[in-house]
Protein backbone atom coordinates (compact mmCIF):
# COMPACT_ATOMS: atom_id res chain seq x y z
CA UNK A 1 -5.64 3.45 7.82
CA UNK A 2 -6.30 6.49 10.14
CA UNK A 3 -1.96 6.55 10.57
CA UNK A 4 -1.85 6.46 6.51
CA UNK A 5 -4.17 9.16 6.40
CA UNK A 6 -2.46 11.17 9.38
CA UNK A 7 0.99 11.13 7.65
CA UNK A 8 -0.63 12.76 4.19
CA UNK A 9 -0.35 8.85 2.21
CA UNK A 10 -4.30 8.43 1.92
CA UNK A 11 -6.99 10.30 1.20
CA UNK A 12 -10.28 9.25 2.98
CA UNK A 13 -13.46 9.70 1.38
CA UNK A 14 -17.04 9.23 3.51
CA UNK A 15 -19.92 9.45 1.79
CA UNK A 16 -23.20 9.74 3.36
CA UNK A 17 -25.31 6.70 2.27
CA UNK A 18 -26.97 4.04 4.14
CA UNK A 19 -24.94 1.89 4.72
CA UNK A 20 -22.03 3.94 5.32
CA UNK A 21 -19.11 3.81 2.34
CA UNK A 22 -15.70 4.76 2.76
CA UNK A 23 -13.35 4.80 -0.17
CA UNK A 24 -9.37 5.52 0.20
CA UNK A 25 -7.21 6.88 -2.26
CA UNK A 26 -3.25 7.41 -2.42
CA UNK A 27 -2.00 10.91 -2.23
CA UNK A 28 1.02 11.99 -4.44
CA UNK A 29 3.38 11.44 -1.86
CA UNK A 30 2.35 7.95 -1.54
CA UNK A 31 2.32 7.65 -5.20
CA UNK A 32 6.23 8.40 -5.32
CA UNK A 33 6.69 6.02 -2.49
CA UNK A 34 5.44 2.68 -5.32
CA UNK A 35 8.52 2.51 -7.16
CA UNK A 36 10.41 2.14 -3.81
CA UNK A 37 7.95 -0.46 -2.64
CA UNK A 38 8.72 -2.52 -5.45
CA UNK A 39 11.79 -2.46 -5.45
CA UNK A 40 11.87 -3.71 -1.64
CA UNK A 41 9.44 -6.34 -3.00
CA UNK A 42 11.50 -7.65 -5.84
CA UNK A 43 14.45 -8.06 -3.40
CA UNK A 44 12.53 -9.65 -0.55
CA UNK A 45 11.00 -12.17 -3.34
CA UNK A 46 14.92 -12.95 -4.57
CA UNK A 47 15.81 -13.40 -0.78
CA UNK A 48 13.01 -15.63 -0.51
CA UNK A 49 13.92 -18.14 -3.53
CA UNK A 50 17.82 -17.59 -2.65
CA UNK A 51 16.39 -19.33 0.52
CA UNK A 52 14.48 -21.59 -0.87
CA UNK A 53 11.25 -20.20 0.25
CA UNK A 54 8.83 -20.91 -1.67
CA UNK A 55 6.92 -17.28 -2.77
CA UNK A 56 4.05 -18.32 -4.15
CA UNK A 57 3.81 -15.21 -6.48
């Protein structure tokens, strides 16, 4: 998470309670980055079944 948040793709947001909550939240550059991502995930999933693997999705 601390890499995500290094290269700008997460926001990290401490807040000071007891216990101690953390909540994460996708920057706009990581938000243009989904339609990518599923893309790459559609064709891994047609790989997967061209294989005969099954995908369980």
């Amino acid at each position: 998470m601390r890499e995500l948040e290094e290269k700008n793709m997460i926001k990290r947001h401490a807040f000071l309670e007891k216990p101690p909550r953390v909540e994460y939240q996708l920057t706009d550059k990581a938000e243009k980055a989904l339609p990518v991502i599923d893309q790459l995930t559609e064709y891994g999933i047609f790989l997967m079944e061209e294989a005969d693997i099954d995908t369980c999705l």
